[in-house]
C-alpha atoms as a PDB file:
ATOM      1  CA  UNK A   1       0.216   1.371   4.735  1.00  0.00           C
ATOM      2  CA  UNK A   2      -0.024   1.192   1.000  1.00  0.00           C
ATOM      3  CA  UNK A   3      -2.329  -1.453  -1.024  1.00  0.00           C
ATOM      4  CA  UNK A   4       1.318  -2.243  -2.950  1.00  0.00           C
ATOM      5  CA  UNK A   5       3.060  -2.513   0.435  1.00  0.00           C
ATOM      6  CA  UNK A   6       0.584  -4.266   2.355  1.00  0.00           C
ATOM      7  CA  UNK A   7       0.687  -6.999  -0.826  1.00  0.00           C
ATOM      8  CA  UNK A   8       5.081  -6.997  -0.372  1.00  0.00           C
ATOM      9  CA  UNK A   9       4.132  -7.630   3.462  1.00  0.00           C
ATOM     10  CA  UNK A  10       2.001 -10.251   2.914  1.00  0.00           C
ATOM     11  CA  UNK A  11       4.252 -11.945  -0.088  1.00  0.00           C
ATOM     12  CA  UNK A  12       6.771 -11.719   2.436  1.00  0.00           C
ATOM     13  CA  UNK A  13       4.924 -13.724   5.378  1.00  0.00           C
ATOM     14  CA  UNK A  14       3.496 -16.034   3.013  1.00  0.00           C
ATOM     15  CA  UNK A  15       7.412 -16.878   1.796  1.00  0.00           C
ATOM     16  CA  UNK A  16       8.500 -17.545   5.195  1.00  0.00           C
ATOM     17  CA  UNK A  17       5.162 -19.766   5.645  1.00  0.00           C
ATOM     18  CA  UNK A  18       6.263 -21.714   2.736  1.00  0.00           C
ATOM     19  CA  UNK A  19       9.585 -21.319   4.105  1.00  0.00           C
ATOM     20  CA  UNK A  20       8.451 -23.809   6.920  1.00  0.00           C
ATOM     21  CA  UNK A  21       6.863 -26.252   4.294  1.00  0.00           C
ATOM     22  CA  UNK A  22      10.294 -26.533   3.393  1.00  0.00           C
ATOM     23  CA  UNK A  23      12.283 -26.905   6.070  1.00  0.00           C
ATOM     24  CA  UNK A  24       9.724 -29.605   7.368  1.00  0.00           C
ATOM     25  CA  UNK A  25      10.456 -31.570   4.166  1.00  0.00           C
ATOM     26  CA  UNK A  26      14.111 -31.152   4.784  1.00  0.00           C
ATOM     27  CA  UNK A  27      13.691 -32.775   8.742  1.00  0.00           C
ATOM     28  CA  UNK A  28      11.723 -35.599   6.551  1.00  0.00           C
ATOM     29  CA  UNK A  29      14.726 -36.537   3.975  1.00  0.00           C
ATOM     30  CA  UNK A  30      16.828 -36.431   6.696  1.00  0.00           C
ATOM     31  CA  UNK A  31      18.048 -40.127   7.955  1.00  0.00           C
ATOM     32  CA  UNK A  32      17.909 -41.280  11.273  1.00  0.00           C
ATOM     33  CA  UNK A  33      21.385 -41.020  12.126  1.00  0.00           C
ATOM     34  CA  UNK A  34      22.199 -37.978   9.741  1.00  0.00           C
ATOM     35  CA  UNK A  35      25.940 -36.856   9.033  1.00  0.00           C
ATOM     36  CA  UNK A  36      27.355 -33.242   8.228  1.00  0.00           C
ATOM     37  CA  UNK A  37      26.975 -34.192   4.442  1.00  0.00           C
ATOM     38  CA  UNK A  38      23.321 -35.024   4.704  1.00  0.00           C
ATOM     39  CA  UNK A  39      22.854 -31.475   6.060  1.00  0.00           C
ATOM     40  CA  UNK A  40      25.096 -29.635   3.615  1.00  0.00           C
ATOM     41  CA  UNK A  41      23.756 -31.613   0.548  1.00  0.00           C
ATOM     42  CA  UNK A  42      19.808 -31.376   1.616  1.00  0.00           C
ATOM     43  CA  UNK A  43      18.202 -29.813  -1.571  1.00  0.00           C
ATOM     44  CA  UNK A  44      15.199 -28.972   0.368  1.00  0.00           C
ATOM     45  CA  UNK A  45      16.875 -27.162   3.681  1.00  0.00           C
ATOM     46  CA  UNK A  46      19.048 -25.354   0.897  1.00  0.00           C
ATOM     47  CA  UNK A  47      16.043 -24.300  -0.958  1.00  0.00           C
ATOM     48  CA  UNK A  48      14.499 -23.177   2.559  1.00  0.00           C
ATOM     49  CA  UNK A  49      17.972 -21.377   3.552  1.00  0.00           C
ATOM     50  CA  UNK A  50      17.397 -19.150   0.220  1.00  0.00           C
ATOM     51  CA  UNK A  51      14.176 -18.472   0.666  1.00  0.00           C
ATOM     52  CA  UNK A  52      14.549 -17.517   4.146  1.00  0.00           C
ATOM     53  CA  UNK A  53      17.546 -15.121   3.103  1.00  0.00           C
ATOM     54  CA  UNK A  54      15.181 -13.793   0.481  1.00  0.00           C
ATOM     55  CA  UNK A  55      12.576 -12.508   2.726  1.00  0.00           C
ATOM     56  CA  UNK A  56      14.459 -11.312   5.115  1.00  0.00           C
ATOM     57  CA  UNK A  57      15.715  -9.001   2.736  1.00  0.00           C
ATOM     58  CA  UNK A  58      12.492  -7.620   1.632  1.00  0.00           C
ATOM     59  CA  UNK A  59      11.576  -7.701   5.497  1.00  0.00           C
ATOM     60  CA  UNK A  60      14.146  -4.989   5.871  1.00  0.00           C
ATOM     61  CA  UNK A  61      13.111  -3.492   3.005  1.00  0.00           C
ATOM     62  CA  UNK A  62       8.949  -3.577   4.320  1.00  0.00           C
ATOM     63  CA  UNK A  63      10.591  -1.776   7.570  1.00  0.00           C
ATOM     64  CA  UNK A  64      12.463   0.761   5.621  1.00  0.00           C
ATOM     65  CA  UNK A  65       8.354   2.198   4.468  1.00  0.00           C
ATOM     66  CA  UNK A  66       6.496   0.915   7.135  1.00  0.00           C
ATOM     67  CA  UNK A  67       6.466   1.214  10.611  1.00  0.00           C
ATOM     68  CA  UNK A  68       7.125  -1.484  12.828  1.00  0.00           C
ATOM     69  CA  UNK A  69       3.982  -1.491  14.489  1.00  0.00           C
ATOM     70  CA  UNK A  70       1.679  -1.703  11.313  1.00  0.00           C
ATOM     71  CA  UNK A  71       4.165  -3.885   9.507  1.00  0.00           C
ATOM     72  CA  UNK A  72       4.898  -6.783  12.293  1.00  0.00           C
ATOM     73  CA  UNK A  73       1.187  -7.909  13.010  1.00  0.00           C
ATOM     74  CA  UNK A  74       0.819  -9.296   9.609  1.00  0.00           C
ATOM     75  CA  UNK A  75       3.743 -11.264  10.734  1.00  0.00           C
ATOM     76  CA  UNK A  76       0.336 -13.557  12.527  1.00  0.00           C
ATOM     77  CA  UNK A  77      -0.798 -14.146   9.330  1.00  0.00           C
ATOM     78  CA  UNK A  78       2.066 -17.093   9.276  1.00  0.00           C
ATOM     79  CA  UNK A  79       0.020 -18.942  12.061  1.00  0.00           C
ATOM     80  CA  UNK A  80      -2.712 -18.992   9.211  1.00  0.00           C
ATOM     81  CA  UNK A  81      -0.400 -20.061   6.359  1.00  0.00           C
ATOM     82  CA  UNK A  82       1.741 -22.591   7.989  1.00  0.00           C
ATOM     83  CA  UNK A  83      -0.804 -24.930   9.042  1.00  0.00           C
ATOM     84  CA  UNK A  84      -3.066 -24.258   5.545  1.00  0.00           C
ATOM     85  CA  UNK A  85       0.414 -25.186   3.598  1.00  0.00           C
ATOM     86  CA  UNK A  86       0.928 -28.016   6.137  1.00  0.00           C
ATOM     87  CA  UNK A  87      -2.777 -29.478   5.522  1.00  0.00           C
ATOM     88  CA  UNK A  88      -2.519 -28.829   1.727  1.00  0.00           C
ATOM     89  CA  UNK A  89       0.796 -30.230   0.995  1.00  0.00           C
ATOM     90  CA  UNK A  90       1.883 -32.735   3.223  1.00  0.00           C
ATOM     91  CA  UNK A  91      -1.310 -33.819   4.598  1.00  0.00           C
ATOM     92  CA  UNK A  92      -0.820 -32.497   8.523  1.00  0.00           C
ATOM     93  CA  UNK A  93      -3.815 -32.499  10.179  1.00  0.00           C
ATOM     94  CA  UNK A  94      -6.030 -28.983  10.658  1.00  0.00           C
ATOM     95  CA  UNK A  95      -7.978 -29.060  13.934  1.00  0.00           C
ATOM     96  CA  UNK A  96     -11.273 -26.552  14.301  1.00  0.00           C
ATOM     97  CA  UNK A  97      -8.960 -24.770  17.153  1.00  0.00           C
ATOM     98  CA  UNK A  98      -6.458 -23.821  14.201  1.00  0.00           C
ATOM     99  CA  UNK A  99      -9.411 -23.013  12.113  1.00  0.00           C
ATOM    100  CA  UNK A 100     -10.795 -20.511  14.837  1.00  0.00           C
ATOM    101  CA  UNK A 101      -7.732 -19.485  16.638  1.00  0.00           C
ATOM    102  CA  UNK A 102      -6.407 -18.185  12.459  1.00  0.00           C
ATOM    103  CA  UNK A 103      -9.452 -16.160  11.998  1.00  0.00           C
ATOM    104  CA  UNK A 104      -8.926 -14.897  15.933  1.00  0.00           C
ATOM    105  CA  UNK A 105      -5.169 -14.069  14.402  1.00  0.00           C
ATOM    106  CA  UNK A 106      -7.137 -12.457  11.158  1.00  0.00           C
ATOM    107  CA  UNK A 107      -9.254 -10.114  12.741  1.00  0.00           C
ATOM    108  CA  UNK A 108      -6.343  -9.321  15.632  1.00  0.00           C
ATOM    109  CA  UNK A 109      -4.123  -8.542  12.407  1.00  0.00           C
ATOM    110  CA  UNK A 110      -7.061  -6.636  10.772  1.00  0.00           C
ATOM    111  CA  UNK A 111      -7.460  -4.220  14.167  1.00  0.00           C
ATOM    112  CA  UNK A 112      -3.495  -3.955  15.033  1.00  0.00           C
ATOM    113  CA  UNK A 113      -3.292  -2.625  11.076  1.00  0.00           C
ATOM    114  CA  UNK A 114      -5.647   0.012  11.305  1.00  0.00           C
ATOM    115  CA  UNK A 115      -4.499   3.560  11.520  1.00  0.00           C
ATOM    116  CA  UNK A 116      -6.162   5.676  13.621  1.00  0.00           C
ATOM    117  CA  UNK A 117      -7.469   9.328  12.255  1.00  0.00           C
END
């Protein structure tokens, strides 16, 4: 893969990371006993609906110049986002087994992206 289309790749992942941030935040301004019109009118699931669209465009687009099997491991790379965004922004706990098991993911994604000679 290309430097430029390992960067879209990894833009991409990191979207539907934040993605998550976002639909977490949209489970949190939900009420207890939430109605159709809480759902519809949720800025932040909205927000997180777009995004998601958004990404999965440029997904299909990644797929369109990259095979499948070089492109989809950096798909990991989310297990290493989510819970960084998580800890950053909203204060979720990040355990040493995270910590190891994302650079376990890193160097998986690192050997899975290699192309052989």
């Amino acid at each position: 893969m290309s430097l430029p289309l390992i960067f879209l790749t990894v833009l991409c992942v990191a979207g539907i990371s934040l993605g998550q941030l976002l639909f977490k935040k949209a489970a949190m301004a939900l009420p207890a006993q939430a109605h159709l019109t809480d759902w519809i009118f949720n800025g932040w699931l909205l927000v997180a609906l777009a995004l998601y669209g958004l990404t999965t465009v440029l997904w299909v687009w990644i797929l369109r110049s990259a095979p499948l099997h070089l492109a989809y491991p950096f798909m990991g790379l989310a297990f290493v986002f989510v819970p960084a965004i998580g800890w950053s922004f909203l204060g979720e706990p990040l355990h040493w087994q995270t910590l190891v098991g994302g650079v376990l993911i890193l160097v998986g994604v690192t050997l899975a992206a290699q192309v052989a000679p």
